[in-house]
Protein backbone atom coordinates (compact mmCIF):
# COMPACT_ATOMS: atom_id res chain seq x y z
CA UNK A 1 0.00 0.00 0.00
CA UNK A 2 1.06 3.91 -0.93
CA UNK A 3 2.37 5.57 2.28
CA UNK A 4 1.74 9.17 1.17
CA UNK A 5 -1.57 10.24 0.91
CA UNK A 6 -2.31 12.74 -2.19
CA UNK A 7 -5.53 14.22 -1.75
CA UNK A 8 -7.46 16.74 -3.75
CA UNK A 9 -10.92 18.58 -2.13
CA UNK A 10 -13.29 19.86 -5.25
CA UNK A 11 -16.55 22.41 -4.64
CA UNK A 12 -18.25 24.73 -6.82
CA UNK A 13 -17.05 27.97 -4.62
CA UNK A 14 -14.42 28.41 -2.34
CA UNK A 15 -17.31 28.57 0.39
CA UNK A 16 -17.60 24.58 1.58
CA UNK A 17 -13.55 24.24 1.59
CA UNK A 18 -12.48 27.42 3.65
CA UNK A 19 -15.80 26.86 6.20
CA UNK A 20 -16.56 23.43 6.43
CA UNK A 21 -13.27 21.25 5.71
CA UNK A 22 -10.86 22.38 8.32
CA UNK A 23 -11.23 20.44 10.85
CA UNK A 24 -11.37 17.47 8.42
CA UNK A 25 -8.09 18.82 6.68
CA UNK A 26 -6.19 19.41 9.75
CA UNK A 27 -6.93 15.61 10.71
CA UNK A 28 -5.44 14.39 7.64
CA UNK A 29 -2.42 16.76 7.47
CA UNK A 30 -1.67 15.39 11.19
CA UNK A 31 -1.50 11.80 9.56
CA UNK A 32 1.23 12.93 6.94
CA UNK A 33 -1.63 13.53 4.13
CA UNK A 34 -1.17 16.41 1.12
CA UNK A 35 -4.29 18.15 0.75
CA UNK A 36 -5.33 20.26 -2.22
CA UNK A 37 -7.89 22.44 -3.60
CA UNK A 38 -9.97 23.10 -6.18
CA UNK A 39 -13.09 25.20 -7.39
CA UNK A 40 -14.06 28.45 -9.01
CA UNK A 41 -12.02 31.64 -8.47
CA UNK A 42 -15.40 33.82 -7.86
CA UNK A 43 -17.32 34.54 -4.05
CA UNK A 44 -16.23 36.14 -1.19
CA UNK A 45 -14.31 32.98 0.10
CA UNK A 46 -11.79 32.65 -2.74
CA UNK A 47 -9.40 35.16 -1.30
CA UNK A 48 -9.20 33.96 1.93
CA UNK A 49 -8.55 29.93 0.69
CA UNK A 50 -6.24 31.18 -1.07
CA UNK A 51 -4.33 32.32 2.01
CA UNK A 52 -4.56 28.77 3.42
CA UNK A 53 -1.64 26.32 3.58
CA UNK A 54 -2.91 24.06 0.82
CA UNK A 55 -2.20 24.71 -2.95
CA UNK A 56 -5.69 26.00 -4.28
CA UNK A 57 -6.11 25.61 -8.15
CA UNK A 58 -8.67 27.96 -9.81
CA UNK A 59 -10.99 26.06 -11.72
CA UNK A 60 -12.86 28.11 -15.20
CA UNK A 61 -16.09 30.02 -13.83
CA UNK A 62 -19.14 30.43 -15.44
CA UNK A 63 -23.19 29.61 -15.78
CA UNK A 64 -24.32 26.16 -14.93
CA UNK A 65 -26.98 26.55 -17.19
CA UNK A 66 -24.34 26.96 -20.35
CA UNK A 67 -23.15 23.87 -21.47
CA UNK A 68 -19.88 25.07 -22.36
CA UNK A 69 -18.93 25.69 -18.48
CA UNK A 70 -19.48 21.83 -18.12
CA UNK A 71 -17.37 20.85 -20.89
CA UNK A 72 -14.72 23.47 -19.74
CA UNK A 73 -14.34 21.80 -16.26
CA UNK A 74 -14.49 18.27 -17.80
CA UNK A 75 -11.43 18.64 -19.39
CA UNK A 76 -9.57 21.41 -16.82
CA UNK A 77 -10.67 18.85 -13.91
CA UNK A 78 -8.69 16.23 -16.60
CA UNK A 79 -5.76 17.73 -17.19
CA UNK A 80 -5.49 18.75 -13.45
CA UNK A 81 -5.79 14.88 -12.15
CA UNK A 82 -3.29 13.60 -14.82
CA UNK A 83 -0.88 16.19 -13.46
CA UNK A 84 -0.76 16.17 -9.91
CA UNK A 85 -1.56 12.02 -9.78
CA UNK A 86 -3.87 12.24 -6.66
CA UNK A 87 -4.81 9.07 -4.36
CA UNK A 88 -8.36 10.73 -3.43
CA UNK A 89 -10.76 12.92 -4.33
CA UNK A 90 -13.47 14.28 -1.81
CA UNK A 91 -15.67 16.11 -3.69
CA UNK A 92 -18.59 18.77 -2.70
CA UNK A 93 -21.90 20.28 -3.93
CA UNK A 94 -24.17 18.47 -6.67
CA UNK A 95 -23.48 20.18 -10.23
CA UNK A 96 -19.32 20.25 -9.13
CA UNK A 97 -19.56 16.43 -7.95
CA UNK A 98 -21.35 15.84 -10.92
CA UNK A 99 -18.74 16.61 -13.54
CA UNK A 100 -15.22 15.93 -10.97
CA UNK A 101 -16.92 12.33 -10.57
CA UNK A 102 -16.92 11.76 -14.12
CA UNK A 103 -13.89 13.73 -15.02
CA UNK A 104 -11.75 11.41 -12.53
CA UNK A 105 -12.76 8.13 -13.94
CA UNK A 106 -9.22 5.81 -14.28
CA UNK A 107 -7.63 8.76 -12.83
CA UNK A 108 -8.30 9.00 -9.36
CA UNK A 109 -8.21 5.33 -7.59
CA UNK A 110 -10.52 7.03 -4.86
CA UNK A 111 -13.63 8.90 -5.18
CA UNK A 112 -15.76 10.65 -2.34
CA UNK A 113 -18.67 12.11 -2.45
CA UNK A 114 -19.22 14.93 0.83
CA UNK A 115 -23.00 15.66 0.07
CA UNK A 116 -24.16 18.27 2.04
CA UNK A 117 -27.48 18.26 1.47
CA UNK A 118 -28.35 15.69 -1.69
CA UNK A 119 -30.15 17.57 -4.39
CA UNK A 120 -32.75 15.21 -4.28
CA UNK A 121 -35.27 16.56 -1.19
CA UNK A 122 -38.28 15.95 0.45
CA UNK A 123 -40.19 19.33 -0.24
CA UNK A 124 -39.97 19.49 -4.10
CA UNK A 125 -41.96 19.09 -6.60
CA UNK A 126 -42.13 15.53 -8.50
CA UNK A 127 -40.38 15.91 -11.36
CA UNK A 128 -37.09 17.88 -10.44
CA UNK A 129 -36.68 15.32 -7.54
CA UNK A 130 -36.96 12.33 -9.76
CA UNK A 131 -34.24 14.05 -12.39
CA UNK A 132 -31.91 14.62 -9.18
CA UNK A 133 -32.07 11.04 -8.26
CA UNK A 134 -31.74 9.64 -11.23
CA UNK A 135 -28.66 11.89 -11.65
CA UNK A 136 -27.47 10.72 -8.44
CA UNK A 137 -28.13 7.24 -9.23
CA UNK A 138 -26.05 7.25 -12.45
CA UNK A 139 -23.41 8.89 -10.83
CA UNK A 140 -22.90 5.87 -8.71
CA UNK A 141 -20.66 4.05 -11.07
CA UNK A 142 -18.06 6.81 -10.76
CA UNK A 143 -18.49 6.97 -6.76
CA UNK A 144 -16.79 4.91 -3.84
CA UNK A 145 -18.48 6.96 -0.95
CA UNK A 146 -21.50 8.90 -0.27
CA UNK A 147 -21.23 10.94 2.94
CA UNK A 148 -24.24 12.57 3.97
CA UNK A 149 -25.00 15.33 7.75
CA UNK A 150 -28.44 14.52 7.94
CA UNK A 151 -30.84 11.59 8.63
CA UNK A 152 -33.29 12.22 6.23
CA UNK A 153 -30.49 11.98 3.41
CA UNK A 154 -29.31 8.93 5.25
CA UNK A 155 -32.76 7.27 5.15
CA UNK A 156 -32.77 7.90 1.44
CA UNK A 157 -29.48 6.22 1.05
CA UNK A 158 -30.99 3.52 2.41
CA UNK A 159 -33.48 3.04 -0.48
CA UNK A 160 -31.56 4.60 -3.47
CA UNK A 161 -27.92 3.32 -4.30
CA UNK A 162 -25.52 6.20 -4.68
CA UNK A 163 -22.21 4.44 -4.79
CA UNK A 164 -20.54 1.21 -6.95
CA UNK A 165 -21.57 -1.93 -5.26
CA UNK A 166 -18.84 -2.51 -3.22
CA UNK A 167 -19.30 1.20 -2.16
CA UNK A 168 -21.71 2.35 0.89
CA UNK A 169 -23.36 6.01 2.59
CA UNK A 170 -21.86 7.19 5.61
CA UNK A 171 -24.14 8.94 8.22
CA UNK A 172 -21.90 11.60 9.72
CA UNK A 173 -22.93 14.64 12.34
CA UNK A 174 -21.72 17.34 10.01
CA UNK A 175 -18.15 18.43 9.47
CA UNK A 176 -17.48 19.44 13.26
CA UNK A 177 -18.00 22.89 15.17
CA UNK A 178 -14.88 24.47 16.92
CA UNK A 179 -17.10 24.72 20.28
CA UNK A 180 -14.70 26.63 22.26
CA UNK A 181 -14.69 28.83 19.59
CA UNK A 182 -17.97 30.00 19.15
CA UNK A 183 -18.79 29.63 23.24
CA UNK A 184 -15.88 32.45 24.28
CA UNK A 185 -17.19 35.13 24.81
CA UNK A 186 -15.32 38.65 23.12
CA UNK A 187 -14.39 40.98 25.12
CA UNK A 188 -16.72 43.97 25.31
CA UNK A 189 -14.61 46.46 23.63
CA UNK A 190 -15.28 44.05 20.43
CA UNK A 191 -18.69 44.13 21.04
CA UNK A 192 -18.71 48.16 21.52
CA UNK A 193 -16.81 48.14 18.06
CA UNK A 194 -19.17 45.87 16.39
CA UNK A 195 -22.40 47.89 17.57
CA UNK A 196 -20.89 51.32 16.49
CA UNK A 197 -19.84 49.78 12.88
CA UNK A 198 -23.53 47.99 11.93
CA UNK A 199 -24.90 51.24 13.80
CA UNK A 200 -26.96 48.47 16.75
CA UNK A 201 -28.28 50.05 19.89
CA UNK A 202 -26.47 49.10 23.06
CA UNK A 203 -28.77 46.68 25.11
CA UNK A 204 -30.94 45.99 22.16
CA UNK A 205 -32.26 42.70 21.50
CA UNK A 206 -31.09 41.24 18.04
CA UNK A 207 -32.44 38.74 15.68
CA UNK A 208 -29.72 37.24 13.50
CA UNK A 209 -30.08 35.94 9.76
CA UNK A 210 -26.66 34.58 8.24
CA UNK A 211 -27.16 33.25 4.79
CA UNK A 212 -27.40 33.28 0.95
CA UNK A 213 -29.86 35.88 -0.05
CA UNK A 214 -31.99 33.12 -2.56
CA UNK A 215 -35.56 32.62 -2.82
CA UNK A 216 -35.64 29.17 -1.22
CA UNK A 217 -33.31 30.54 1.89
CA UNK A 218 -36.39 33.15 2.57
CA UNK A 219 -34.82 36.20 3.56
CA UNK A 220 -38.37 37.81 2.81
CA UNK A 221 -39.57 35.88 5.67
CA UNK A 222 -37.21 37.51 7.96
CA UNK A 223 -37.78 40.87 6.46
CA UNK A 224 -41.90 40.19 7.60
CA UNK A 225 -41.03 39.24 11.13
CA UNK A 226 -39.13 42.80 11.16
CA UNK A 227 -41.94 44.48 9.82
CA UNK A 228 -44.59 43.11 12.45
CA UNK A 229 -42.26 43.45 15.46
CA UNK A 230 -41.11 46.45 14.57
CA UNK A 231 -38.14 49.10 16.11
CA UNK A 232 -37.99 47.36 19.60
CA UNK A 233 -36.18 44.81 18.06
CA UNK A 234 -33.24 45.27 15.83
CA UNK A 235 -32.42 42.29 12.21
CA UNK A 236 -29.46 42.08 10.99
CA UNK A 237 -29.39 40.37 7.63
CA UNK A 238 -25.81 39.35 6.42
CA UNK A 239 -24.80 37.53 3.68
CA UNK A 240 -24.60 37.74 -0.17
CA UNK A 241 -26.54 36.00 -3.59
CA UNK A 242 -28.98 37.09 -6.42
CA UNK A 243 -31.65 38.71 -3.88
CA UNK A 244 -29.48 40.98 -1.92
CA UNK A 245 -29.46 44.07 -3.52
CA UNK A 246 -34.03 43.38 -3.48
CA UNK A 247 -33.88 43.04 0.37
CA UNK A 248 -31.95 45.68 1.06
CA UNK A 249 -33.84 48.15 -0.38
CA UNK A 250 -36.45 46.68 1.12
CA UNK A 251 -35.38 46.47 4.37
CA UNK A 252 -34.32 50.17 3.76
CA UNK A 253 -38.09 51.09 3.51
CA UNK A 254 -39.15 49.17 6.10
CA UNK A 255 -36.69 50.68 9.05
CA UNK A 256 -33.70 51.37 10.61
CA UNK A 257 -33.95 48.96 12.53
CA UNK A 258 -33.21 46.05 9.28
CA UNK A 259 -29.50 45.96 8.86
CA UNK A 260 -28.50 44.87 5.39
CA UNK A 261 -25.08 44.27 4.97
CA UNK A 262 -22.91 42.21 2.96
CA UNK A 263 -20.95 39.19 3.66
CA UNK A 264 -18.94 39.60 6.60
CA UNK A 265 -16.10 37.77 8.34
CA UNK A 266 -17.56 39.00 11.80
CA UNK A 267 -19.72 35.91 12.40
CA UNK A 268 -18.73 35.45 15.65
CA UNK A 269 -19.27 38.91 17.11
CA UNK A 270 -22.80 38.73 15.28
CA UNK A 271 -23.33 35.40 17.12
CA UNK A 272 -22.09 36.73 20.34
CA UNK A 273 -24.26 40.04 20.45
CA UNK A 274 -27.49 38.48 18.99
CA UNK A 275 -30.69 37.38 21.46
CA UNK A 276 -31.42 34.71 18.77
CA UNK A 277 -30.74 32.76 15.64
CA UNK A 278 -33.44 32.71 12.54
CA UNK A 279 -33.40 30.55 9.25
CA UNK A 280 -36.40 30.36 7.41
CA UNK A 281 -34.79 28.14 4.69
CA UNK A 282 -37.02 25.55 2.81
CA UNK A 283 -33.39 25.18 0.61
CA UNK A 284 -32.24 21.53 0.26
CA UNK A 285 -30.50 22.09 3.47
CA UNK A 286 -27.46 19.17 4.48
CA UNK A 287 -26.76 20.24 8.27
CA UNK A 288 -26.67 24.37 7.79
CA UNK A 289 -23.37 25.34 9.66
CA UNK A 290 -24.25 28.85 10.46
CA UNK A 291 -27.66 27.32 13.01
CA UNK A 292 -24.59 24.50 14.12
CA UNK A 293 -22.49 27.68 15.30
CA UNK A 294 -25.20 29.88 16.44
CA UNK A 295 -26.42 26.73 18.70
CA UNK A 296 -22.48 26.76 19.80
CA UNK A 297 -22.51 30.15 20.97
CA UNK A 298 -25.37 29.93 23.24
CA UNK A 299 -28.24 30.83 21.14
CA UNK A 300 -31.83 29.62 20.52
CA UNK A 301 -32.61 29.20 16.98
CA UNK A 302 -35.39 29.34 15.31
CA UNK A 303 -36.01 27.62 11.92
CA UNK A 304 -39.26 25.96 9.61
CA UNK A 305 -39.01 21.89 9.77
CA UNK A 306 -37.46 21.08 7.09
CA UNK A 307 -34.65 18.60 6.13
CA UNK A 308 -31.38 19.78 7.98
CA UNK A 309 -32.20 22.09 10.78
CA UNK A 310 -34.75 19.65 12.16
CA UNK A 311 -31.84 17.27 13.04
CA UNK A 312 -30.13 20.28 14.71
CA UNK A 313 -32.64 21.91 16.91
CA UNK A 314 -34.24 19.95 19.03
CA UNK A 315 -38.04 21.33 19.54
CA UNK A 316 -38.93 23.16 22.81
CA UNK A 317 -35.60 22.63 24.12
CA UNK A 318 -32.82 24.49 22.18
CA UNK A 319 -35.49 26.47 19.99
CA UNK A 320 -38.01 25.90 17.66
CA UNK A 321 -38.97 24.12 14.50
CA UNK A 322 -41.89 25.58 12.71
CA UNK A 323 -44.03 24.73 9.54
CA UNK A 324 -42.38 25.94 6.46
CA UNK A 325 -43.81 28.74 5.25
CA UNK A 326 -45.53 29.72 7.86
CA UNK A 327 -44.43 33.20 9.05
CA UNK A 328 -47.42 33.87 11.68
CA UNK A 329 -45.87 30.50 13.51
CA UNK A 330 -42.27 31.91 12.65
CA UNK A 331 -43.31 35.12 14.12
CA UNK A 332 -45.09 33.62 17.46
CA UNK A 333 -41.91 31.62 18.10
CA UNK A 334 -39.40 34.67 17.83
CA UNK A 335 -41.36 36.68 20.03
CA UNK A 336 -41.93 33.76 22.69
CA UNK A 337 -38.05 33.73 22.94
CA UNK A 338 -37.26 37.21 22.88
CA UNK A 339 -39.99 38.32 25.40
CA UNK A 340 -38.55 35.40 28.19
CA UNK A 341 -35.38 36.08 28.78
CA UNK A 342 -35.29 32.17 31.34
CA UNK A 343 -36.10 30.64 28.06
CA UNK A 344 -33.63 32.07 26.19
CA UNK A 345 -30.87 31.55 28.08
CA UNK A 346 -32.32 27.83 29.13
CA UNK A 347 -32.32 26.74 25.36
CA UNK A 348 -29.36 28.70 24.68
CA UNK A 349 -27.05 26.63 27.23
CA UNK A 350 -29.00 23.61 25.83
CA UNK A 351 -27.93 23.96 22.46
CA UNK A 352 -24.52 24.42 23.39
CA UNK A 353 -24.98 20.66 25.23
CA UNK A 354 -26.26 19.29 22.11
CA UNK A 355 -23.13 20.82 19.58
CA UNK A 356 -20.49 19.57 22.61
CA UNK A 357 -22.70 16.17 22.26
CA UNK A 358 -23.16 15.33 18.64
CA UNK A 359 -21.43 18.25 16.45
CA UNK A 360 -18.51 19.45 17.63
CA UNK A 361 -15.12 18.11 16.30
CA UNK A 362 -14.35 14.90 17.60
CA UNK A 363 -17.79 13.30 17.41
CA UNK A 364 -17.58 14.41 13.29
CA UNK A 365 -14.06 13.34 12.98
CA UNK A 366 -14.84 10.40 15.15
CA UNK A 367 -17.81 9.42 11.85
CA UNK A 368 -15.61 10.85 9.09
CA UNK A 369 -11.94 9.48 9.44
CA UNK A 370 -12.98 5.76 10.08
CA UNK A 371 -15.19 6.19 6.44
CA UNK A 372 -12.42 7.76 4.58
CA UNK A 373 -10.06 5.15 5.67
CA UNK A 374 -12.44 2.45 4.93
CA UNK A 375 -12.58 3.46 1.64
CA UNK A 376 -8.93 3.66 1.13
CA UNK A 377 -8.28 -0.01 2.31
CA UNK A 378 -10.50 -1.25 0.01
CA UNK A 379 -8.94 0.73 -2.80
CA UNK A 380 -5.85 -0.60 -1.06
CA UNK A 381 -4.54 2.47 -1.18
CA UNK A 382 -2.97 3.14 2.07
CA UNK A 383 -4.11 2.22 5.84
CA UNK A 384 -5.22 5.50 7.78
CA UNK A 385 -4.03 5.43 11.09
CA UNK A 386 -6.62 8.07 13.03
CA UNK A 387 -5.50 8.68 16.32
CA UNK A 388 -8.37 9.65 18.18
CA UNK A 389 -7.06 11.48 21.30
CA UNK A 390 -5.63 14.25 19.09
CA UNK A 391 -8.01 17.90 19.39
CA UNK A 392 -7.85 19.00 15.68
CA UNK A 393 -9.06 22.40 15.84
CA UNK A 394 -10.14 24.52 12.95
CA UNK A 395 -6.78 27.19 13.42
């Protein structure tokens, strides 16, 4: 078996490598393993991976509705696994997985698939969820691994194969959460700073969206619940995507108290000041990171039922779950936790339980490494010695 592990990390945007793989990337660079990137130079992210300690290569950008994108990162995606010769590929987000699945067929001995969130869900419409599967299901042949975050996608591995026959799902709790991380509490001089530069009243209670600004995330939603509440409560809407520049003008008409803004790197100072979290996605969600970190820093949550966040929150205890859709219910459940402060703090040390339980680091690594080294014994690749006492952080 190969000593040296070569391994190569695809996504669409730089987005799932610089926030979710870390922790998984760390592991693997602890056991002597060369990680790589790969994925479209565009978004906010792509900067910043840059910056990281693995070699990033920029993939050709464009429409996944033009054909000629797909065809361009066929043969790019070819040309890159001929050169570098890697051992395994862990691939990331439908269309990207799609084409790097195909594209590494007798190149890459190893092929994973780190679905977060398979584009097959239950809250669409017949005929775009029978295309996705089928998609998925033809995909199979190229795949040795499915790793899914979430137990509805795992019960739907359990009817539909997604991987060759000797391949199998793995049911993990999400990439990890840096607890410690998102629990410390900045000092108030950070928090002073941070009020003064998103212009937030001192003492003010907070609702927090983080998010992609696309119809099936809902910022709209959030955007109603400021309108009924109104000025004794401040939003503050951050992220970026098609819809952004809509809701913040409309936010703009609605009050000063909706705060707009732009994707920002001060997600832990947002977390830290808020009162409570909100995500009114009905989005094929996989395990949304931003409710796993809000839930880490002490916060209740509050999100529809959907696939994703339902395997997060846990109803009544660390916040609420509501019908999809349903903004009166949304609404009601907001102001429940905002207008008692015991409850909010009650669910808020909950939640933190549940991430220190289930999705912080070591319980994620604890699912991941043992799958990814399965896979490469049977591919006889090389034998992954995971050493389980070691605290990979996400630094």
């Amino acid at each position: 078996m190969k000593k040296q592990l070569r391994v190569l990390q695809i996504a669409n945007q730089a987005g799932p490598l610089y926030l979710f793989m870390p922790p998984l990337c760390n592991a693997l660079r602890e056991m002597g393993a060369e990680i790589e990137f790969a994925c479209m130079p565009v978004g906010a992210l792509w900067e910043p991976l840059k910056q990281s300690e693995s070699e990033v290569h920029a993939l050709p950008a464009g429409s996944w509705s033009n054909p000629l994108t797909w065809w361009k990162l066929y043969w790019k995606l070819r040309e890159l696994f001929r050169a570098r010769r890697f051992d395994l590929m862990i691939v990331h987000t439908p269309a990207m997985s799609w084409v790097a699945r195909a594209a590494a067929n007798n190149l890459i001995p190893a092929s994973i698939y780190f679905a977060h969130g398979l584009p097959f869900a239950p809250l669409q419409s017949k005929l775009p969820h029978l295309v996705f599967r089928c998609i998925e299901q033809f995909m199979a042949r190229y795949t040795d691994a499915v790793i899914v975050v979430n137990s509805d996608d795992a019960a739907a591995c359990r009817k539909v194969k997604l991987t060759r026959s000797e391949g199998r799902c793995y049911h993990v709790p999400g990439p990890g959460v840096d607890l410690e991380a998102f629990a410390e509490q900045p000092s108030e001089h950070l928090i002073t700073k941070l009020e003064k530069d998103f212009g937030l009243t001192a003492g003010k209670p907070m609702v927090l969206y983080l998010g992609r600004f696309i119809p099936t995330k809902r910022p709209g939603d959030v955007l109603e619940l400021a309108r009924r509440i109104g000025p004794e409560v401040e939003f503050v809407m951050a992220g970026e995507g098609p819809m952004w520049k809509q809701i913040k003008k409309a936010g703009d008409e609605i009050g000063s108290h909706v705060k707009v803004v732009e994707f920002t790197h001060e997600v832990r100072l947002l977390l830290a000041r808020c009162s409570l979290f909100l995500l009114p996605s009905v989005f094929r969600e996989g395990l949304p990171q931003t409710l796993l970190e809000a839930q880490a820093a002490g916060k209740p949550a509050v999100a529809y039922n959907v696939r994703g966040p339902r395997d997060i929150i846990d109803h009544g205890t660390t916040g609420f779950l509501v019908e999809p859709r349903n903004v009166d219910a949304l609404c009601e459940s907001v102001r429940n936790i905002l207008e008692n402060d015991d409850l909010r703090v009650k669910m808020g040390q909950a939640g933190q339980k549940r991430m220190e339980d289930k999705f912080s680091i070591k319980p994620a690594l604890s699912a991941i490494l043992p799958a990814v080294r399965e896979v490469l014994q049977k591919k006889k690749i090389c034998d992954l010695q995971y050493r389980g006492e070691i605290d990979y952080g996400t630094k």
